[in-house]
N, C-alpha and C. Protein backbone atom coordinates (compact mmCIF):
# COMPACT_ATOMS: atom_id res chain seq x y z
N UNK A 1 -8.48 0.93 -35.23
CA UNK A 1 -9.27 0.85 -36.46
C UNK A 1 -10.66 0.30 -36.15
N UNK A 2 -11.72 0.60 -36.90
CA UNK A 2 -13.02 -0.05 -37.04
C UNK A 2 -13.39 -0.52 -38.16
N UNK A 3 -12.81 -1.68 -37.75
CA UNK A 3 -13.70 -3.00 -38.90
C UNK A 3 -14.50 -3.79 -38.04
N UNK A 4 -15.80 -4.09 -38.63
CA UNK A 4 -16.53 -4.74 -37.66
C UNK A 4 -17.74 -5.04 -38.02
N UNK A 5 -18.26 -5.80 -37.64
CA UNK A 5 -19.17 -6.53 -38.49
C UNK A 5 -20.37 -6.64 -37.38
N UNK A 6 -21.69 -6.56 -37.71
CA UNK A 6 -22.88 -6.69 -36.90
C UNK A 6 -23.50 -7.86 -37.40
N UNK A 7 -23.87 -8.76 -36.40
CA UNK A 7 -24.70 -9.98 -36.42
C UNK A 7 -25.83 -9.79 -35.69
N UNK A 8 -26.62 -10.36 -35.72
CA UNK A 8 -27.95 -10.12 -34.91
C UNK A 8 -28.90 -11.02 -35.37
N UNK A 9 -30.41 -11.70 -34.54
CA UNK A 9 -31.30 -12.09 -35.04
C UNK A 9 -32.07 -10.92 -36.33
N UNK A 10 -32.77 -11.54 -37.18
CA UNK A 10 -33.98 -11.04 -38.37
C UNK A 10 -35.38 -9.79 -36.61
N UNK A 11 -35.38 -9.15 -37.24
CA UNK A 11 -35.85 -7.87 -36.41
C UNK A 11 -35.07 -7.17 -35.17
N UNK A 12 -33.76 -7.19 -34.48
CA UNK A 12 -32.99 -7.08 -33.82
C UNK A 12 -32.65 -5.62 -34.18
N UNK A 13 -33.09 -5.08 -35.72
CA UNK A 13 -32.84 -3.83 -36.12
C UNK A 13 -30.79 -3.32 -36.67
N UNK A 14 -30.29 -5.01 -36.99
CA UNK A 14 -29.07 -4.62 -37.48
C UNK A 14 -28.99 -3.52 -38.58
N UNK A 15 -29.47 -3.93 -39.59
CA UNK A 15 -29.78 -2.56 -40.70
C UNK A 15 -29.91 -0.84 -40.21
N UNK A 16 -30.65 -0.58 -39.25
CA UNK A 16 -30.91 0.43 -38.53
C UNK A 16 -29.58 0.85 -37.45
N UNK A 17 -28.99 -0.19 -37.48
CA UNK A 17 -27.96 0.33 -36.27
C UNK A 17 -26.89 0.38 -37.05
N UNK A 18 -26.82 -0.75 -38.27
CA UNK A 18 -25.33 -0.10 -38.68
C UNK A 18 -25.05 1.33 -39.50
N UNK A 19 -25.81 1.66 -39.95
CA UNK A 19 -26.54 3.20 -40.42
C UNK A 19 -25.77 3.92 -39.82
N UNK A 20 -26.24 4.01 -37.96
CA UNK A 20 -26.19 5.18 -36.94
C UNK A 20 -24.72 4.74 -36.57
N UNK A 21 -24.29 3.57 -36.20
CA UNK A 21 -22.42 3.12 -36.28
C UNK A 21 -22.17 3.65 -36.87
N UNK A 22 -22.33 3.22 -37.68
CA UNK A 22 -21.05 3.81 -39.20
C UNK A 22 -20.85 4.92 -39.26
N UNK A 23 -22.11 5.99 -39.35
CA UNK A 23 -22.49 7.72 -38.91
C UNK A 23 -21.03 7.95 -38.40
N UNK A 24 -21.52 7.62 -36.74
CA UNK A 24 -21.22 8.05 -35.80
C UNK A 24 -19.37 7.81 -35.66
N UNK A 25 -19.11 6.78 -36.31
CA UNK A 25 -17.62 6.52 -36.49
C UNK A 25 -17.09 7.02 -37.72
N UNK A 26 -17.72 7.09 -39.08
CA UNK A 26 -17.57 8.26 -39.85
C UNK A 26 -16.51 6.73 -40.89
N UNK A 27 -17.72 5.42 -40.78
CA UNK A 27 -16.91 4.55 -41.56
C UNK A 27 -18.61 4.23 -42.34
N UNK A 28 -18.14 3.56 -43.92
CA UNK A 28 -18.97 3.02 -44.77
C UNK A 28 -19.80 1.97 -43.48
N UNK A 29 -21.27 1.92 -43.83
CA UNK A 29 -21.82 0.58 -43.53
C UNK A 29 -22.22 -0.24 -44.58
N UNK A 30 -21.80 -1.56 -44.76
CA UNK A 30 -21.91 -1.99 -46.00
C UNK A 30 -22.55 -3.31 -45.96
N UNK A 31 -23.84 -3.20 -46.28
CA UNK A 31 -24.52 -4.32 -46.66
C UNK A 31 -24.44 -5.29 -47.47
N UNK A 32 -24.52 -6.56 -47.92
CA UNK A 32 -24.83 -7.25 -49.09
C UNK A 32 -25.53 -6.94 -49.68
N UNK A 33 -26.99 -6.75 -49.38
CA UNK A 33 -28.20 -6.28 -49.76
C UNK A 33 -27.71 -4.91 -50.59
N UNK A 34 -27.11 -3.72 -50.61
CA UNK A 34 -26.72 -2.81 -50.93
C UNK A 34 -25.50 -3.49 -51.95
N UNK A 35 -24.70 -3.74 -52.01
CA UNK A 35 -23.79 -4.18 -52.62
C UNK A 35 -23.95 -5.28 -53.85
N UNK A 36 -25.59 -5.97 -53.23
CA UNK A 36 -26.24 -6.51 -54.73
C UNK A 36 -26.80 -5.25 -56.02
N UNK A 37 -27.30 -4.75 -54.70
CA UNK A 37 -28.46 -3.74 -55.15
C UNK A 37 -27.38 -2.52 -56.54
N UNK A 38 -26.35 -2.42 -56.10
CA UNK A 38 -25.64 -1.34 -56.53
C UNK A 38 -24.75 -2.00 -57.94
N UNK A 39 -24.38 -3.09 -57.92
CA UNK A 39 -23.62 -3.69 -59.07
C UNK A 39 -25.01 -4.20 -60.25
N UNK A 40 -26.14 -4.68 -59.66
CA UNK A 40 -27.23 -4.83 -61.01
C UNK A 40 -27.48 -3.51 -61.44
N UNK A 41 -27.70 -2.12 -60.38
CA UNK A 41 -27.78 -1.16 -61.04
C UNK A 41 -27.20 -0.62 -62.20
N UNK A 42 -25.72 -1.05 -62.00
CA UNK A 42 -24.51 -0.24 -62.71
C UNK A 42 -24.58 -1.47 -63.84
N UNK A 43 -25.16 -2.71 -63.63
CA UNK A 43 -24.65 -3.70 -64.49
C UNK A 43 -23.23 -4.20 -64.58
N UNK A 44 -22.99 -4.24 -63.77
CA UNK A 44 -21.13 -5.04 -63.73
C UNK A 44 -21.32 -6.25 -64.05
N UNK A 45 -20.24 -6.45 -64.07
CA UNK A 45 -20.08 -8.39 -64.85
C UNK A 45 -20.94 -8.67 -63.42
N UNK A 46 -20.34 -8.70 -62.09
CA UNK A 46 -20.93 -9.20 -61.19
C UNK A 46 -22.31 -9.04 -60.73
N UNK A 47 -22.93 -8.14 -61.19
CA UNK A 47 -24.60 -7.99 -60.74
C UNK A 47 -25.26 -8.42 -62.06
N UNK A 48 -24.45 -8.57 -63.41
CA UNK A 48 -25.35 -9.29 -64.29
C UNK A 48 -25.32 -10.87 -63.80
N UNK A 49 -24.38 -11.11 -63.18
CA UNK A 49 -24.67 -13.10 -62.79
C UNK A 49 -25.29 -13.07 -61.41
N UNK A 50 -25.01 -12.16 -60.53
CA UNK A 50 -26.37 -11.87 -59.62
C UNK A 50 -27.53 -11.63 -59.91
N UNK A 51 -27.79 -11.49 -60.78
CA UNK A 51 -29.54 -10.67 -61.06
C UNK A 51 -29.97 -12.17 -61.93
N UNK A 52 -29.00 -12.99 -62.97
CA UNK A 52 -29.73 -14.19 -63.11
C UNK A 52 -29.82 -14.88 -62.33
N UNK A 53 -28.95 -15.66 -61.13
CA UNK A 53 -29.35 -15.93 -60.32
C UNK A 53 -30.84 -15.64 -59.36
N UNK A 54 -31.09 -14.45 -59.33
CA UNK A 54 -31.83 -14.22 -58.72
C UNK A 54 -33.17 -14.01 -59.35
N UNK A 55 -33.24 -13.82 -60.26
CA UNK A 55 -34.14 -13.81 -61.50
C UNK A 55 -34.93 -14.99 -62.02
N UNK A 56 -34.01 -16.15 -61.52
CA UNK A 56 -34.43 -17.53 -61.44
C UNK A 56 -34.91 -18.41 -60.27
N UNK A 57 -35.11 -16.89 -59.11
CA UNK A 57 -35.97 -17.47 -57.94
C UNK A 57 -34.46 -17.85 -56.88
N UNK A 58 -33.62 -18.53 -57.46
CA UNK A 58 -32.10 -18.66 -56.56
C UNK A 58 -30.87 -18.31 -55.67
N UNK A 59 -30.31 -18.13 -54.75
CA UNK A 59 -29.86 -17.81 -53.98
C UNK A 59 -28.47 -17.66 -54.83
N UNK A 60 -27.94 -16.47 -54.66
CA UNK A 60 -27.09 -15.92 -55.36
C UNK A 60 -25.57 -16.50 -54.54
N UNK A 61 -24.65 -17.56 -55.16
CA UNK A 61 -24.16 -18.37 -55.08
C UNK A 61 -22.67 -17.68 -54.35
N UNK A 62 -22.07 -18.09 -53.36
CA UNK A 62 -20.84 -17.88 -52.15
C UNK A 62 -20.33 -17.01 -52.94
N UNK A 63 -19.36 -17.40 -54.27
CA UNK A 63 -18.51 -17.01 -55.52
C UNK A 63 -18.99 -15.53 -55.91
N UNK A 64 -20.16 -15.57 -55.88
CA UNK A 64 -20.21 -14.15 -56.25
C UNK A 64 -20.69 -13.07 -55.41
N UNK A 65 -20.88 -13.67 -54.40
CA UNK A 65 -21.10 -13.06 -53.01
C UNK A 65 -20.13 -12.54 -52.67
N UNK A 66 -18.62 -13.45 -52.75
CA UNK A 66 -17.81 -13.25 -52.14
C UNK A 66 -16.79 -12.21 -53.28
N UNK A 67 -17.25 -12.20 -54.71
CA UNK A 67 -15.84 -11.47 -55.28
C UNK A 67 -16.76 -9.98 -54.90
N UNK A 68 -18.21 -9.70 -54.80
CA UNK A 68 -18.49 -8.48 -54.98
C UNK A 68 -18.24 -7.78 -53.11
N UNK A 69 -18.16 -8.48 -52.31
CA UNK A 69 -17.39 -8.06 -50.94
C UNK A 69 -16.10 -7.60 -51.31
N UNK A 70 -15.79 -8.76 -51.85
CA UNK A 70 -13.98 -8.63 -51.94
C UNK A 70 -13.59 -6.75 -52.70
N UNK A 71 -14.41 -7.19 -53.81
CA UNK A 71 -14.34 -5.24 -54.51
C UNK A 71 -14.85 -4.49 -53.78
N UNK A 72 -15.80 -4.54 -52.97
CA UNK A 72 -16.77 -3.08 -52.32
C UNK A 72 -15.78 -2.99 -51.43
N UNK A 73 -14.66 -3.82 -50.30
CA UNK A 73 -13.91 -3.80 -49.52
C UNK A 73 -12.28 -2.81 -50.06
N UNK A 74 -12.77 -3.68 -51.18
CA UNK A 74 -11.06 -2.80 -51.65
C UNK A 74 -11.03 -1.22 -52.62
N UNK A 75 -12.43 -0.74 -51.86
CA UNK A 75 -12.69 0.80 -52.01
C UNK A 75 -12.26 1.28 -51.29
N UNK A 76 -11.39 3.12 -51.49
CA UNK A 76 -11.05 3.64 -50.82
C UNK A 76 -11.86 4.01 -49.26
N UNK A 77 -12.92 4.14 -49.52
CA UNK A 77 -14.03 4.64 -48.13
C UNK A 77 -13.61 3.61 -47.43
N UNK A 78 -13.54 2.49 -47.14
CA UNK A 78 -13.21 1.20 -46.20
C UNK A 78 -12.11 1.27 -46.24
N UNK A 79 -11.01 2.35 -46.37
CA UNK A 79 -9.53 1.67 -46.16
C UNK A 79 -9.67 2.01 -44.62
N UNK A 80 -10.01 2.70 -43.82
CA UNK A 80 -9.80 2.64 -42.41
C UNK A 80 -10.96 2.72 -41.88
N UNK A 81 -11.85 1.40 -42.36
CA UNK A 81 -12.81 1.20 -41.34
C UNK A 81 -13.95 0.90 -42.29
N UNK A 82 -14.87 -0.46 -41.71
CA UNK A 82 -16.22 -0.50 -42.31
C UNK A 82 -17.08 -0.97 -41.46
N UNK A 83 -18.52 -1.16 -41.42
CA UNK A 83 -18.98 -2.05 -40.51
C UNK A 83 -19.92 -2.90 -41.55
N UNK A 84 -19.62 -4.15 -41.56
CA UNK A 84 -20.18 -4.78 -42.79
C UNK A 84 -21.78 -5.57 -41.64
N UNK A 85 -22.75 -5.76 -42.77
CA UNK A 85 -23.97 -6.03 -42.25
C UNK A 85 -24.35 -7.46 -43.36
N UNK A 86 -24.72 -8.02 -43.03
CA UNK A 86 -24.92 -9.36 -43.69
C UNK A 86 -24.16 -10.38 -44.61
N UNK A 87 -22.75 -10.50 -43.81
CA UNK A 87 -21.66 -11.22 -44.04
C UNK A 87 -20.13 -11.33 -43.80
N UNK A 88 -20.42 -12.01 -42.82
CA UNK A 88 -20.59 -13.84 -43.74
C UNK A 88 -21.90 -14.03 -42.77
N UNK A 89 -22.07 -15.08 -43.70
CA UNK A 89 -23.45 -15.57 -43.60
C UNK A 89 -23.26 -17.04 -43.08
N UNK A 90 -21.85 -17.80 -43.35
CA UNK A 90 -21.42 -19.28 -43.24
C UNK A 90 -20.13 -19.17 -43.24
N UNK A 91 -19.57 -20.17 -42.27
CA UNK A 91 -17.96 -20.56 -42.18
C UNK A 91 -17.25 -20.47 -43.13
N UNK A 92 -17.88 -20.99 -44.60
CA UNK A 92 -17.09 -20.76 -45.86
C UNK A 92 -16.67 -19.08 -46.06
N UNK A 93 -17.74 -18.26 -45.72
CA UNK A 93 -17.65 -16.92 -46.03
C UNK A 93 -16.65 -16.14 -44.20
N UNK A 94 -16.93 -16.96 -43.52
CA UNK A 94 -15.82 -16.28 -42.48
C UNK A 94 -14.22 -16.62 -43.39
N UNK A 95 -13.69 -17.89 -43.39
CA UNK A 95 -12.87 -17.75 -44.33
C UNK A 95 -12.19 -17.08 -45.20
N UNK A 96 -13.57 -16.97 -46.29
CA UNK A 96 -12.88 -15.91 -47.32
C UNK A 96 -13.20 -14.83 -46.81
N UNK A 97 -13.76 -14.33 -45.94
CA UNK A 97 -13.27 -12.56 -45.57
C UNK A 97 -12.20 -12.78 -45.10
N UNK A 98 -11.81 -13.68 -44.50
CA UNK A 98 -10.35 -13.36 -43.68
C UNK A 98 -9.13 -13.41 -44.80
N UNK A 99 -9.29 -13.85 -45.51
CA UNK A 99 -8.43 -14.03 -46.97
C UNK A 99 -8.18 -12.42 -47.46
N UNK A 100 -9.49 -12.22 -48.39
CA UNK A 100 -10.06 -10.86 -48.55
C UNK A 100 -9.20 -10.10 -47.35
N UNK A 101 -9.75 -9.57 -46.01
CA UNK A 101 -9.18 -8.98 -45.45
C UNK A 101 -7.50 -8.81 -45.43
N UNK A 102 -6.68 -10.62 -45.37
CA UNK A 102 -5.57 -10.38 -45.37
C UNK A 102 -4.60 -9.74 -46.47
N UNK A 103 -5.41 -10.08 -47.70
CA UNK A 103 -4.74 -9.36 -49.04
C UNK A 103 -4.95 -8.31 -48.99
N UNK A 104 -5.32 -6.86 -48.06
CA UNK A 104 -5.32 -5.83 -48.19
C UNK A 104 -4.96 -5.25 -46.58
N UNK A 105 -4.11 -6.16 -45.79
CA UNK A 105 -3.24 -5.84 -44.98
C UNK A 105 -4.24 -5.82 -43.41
N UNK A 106 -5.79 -6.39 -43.28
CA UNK A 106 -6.66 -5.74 -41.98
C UNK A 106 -6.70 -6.93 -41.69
N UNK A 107 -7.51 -6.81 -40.31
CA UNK A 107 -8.49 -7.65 -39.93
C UNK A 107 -9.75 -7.31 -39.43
N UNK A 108 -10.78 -7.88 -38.78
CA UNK A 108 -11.87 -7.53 -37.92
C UNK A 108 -11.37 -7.41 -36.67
N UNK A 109 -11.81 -6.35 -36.11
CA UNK A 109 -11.66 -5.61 -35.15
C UNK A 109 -12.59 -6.02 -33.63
N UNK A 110 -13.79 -6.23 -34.10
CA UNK A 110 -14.63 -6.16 -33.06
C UNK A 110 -16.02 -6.65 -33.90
N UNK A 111 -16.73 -8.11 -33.51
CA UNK A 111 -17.99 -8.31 -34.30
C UNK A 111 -19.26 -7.99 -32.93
N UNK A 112 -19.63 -7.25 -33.74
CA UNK A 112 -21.19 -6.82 -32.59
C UNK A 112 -22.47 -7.63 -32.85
N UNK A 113 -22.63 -8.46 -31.47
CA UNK A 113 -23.85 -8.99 -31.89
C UNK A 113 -25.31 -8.78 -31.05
N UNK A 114 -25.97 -8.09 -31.70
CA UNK A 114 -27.68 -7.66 -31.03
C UNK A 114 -28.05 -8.80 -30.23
N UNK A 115 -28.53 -9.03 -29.31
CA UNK A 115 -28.95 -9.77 -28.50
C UNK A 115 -30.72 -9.33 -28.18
N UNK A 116 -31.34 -10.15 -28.60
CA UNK A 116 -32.67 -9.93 -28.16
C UNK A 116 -34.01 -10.94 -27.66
N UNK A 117 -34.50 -10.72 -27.07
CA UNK A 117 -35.67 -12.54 -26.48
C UNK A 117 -36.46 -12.68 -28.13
N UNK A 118 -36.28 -13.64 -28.33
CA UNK A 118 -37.33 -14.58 -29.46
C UNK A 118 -38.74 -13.80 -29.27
N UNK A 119 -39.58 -14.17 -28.22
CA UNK A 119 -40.61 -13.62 -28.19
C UNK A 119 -40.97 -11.80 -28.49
N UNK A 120 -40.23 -11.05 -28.11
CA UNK A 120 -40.14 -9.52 -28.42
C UNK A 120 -39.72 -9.93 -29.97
N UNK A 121 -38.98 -10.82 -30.11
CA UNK A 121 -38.85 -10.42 -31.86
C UNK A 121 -39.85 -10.60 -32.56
N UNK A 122 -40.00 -11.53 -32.34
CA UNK A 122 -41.53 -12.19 -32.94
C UNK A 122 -42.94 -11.23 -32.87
N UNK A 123 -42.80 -10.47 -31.69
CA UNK A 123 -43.97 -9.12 -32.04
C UNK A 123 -43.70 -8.07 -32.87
N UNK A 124 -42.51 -7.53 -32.30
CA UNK A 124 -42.00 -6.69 -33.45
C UNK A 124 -42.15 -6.83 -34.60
N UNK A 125 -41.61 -8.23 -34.89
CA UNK A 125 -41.58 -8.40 -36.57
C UNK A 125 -43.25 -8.63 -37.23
N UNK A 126 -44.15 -8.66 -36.34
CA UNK A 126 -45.30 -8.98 -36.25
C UNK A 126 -46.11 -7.61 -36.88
N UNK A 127 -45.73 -6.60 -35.88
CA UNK A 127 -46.15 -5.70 -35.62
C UNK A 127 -45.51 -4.95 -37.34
N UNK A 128 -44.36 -4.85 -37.60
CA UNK A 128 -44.05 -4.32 -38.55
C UNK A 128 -44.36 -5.00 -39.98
N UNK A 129 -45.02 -5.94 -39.84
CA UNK A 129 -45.44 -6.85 -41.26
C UNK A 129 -46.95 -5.95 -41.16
N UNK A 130 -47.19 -6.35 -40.12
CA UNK A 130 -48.56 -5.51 -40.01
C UNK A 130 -48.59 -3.90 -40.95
N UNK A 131 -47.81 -3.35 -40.35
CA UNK A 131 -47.76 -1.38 -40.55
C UNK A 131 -46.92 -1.86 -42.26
N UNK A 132 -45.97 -3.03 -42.66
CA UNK A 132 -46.26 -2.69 -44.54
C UNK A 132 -46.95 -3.47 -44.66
N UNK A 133 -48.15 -4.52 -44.46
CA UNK A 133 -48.66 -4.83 -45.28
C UNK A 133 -48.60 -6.42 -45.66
N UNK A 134 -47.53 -7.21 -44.83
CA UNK A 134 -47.24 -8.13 -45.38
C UNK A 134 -47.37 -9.65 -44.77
N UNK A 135 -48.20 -9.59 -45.18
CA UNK A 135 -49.03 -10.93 -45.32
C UNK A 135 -48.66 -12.26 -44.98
N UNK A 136 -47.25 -12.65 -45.38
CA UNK A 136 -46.17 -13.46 -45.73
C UNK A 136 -45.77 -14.04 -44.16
N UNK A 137 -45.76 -12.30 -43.39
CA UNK A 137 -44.96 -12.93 -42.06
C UNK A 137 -45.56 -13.14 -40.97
N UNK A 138 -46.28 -14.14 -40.92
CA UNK A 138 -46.74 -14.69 -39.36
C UNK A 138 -45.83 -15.41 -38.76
N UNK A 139 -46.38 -15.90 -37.59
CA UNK A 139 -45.93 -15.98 -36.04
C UNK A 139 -44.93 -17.56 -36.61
N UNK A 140 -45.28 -18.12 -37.28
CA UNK A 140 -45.00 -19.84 -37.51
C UNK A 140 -44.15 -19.54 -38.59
N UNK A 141 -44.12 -18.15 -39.64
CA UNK A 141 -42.62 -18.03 -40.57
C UNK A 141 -41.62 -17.42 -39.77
N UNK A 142 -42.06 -16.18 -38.68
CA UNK A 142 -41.20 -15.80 -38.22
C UNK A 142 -40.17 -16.29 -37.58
N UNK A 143 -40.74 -17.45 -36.69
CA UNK A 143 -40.04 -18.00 -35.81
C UNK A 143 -39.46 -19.59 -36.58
N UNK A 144 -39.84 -19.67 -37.66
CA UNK A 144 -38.80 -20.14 -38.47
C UNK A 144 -37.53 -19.84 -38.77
N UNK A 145 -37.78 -18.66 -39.28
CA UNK A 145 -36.38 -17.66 -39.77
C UNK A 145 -35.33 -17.22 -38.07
N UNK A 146 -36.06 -17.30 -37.30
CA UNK A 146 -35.11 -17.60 -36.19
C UNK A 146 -34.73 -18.45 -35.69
N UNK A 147 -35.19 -19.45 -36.03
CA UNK A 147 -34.71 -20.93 -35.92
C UNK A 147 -33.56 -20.88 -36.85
N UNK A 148 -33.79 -20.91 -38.12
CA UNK A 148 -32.60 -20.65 -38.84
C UNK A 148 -31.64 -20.23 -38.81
N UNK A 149 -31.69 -18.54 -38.13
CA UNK A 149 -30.62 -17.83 -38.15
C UNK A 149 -29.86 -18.12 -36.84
N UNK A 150 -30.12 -18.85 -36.08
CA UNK A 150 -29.55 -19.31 -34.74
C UNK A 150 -28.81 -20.87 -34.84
N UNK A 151 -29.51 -21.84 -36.41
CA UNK A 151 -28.63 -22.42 -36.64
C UNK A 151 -27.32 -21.97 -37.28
N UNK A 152 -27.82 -21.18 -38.11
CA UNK A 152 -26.38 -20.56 -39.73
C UNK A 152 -25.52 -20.18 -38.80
N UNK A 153 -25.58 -18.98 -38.00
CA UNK A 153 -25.01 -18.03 -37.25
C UNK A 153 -24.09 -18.65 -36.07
N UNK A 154 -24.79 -19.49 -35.07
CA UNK A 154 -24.07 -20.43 -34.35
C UNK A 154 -22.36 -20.16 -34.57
N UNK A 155 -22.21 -21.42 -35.66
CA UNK A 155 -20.90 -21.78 -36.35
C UNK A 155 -20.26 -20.53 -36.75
N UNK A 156 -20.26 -19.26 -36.96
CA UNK A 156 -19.91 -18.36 -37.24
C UNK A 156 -19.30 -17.60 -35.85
N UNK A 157 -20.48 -17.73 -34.90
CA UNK A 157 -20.18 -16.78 -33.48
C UNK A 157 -19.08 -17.83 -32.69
N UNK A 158 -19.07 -18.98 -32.66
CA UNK A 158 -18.18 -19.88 -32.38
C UNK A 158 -16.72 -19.29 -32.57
N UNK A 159 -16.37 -19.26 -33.98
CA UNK A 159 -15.48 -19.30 -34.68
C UNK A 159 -14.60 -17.59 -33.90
N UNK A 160 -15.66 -16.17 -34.29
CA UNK A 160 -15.40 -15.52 -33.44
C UNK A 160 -14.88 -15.08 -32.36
N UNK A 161 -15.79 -15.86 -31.07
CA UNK A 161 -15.76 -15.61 -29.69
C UNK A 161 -14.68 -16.59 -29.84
N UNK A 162 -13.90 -17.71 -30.07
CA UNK A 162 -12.90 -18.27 -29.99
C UNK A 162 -11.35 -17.05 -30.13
N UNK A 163 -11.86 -16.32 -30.95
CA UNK A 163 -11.01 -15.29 -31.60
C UNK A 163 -11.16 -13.63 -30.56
N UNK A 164 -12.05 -14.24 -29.68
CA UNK A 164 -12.12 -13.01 -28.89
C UNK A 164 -12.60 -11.64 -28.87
N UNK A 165 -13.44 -11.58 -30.07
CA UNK A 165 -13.53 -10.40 -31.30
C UNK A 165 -15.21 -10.19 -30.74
N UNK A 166 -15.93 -10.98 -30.27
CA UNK A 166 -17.61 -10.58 -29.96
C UNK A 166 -18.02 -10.41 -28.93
N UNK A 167 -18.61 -8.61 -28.84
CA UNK A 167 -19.45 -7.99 -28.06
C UNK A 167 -20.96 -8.57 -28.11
N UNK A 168 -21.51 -8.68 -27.17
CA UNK A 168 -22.66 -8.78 -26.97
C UNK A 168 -23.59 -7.51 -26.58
N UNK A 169 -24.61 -7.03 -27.23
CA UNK A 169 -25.36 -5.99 -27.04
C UNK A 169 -27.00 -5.86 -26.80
N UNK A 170 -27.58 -5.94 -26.15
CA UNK A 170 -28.81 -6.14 -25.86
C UNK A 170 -29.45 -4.84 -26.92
N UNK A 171 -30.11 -5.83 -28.00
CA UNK A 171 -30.87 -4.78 -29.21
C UNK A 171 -31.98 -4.58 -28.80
N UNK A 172 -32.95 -4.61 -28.04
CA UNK A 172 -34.09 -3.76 -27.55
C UNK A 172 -34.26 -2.60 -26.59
N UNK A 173 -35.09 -2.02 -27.01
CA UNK A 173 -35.12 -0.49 -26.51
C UNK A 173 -35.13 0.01 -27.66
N UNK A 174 -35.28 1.71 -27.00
CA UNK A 174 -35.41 2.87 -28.22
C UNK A 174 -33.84 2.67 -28.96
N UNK A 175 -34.25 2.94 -30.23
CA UNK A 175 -33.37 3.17 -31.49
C UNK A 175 -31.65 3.87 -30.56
N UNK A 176 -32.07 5.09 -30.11
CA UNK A 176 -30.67 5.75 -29.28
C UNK A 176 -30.09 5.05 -28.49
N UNK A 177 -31.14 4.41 -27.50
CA UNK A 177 -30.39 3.65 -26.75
C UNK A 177 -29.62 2.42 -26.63
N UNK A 178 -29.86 1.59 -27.92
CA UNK A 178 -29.11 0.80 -28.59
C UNK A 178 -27.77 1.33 -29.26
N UNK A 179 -28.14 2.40 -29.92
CA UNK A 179 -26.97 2.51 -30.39
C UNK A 179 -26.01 3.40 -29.14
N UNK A 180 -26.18 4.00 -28.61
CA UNK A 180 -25.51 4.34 -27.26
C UNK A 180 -24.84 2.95 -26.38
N UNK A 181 -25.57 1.80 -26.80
CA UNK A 181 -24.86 0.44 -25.75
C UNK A 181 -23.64 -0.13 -26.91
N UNK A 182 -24.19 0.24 -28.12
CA UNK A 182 -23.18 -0.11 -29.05
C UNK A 182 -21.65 0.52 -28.82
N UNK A 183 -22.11 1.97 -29.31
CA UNK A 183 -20.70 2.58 -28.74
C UNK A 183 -20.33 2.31 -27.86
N UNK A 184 -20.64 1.94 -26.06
CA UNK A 184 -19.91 1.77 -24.66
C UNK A 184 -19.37 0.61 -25.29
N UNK A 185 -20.08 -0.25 -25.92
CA UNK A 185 -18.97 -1.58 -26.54
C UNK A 185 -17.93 -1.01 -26.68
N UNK A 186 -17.90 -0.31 -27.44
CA UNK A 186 -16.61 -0.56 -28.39
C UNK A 186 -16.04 0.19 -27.80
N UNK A 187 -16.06 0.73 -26.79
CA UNK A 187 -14.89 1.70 -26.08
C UNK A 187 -13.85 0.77 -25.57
């Protein structure tokens, strides 16, 4: 089975690779970001208390993070296989996926994590604030947000690699050739 989850630093290009995974294994890739995006659309109970949350500038709270995983998971397209992209985000949320997961009989299979130097990220992400426009991300936010995500993430890959479950994948290079190191993973 392929359940499996991609971790990576902020420009590492997880979004972009779980796309061409998922493709290529012929399983949902399922974002949070998408999975917010899709319940405010429709207006469900759950994207109307996401969208105030978020509406109020606030970080849209574990609880509802976690029941709108829990439903996008217990769709038919994910019964044999997903590759989820931005969660868990924290130990609390490794947890309840494993909960989640066990009430519908799976587990994680294999967590893939992009591996890339700080400094290449930091141009990249440089370079691509540049080409939209955005103002926001210099050299001293960027490398904030990787500071960050190397604390959050830590405690998560711990928990993992204890569990035996994480590939390591070197995310730079052309687009193919990442995802080509992805697949030899998982063989």
């Amino acid at each position: 089975m392929n359940r499996l989850l991609i971790i990576g630093p902020p420009g590492a290009g997880k979004g972009t690779q779980a796309v061409k995974i998922a493709e290529n294994l012929s399983i949902p890739a399922i974002s949070t970001g998408d999975i917010f995006r899709k319940n405010i659309k429709e207006e469900t109970e759950l994207g109307k208390e996401a969208k105030s949350y978020i509406d109020s500038g606030n970080l849209v709270p574990d609880s509802v993070t976690n029941k709108m995983v829990r439903s996008r998971l217990s769709e038919d397209d994910a019964a044999n296989g997903f590759l989820l992209d931005g969660y868990p985000r924290n130990t609390a949320q490794v947890h309840e996926l494993d909960s989640i997961l066990s009430d519908l009989s799976q587990e994680i299979d294999r967590v893939l994590l992009l591996v890339a130097d700080n400094d290449e990220l930091v141009q990249r992400l440089l370079n691509r604030a540049a080409e939209q426009g955005r103002s926001d991300d210099n050299e001293e936010v960027i490398r904030h947000r990787l500071k960050v995500y190397e604390k959050e993430t830590e405690p998560l890959l711990a928990i993992y690699r204890e569990r035996g479950l994480v590939k390591e994948v070197n995310g730079l290079g052309e687009i193919d050739e990442v995802t080509q190191r992805i697949l030899e993973a998982l063989k």
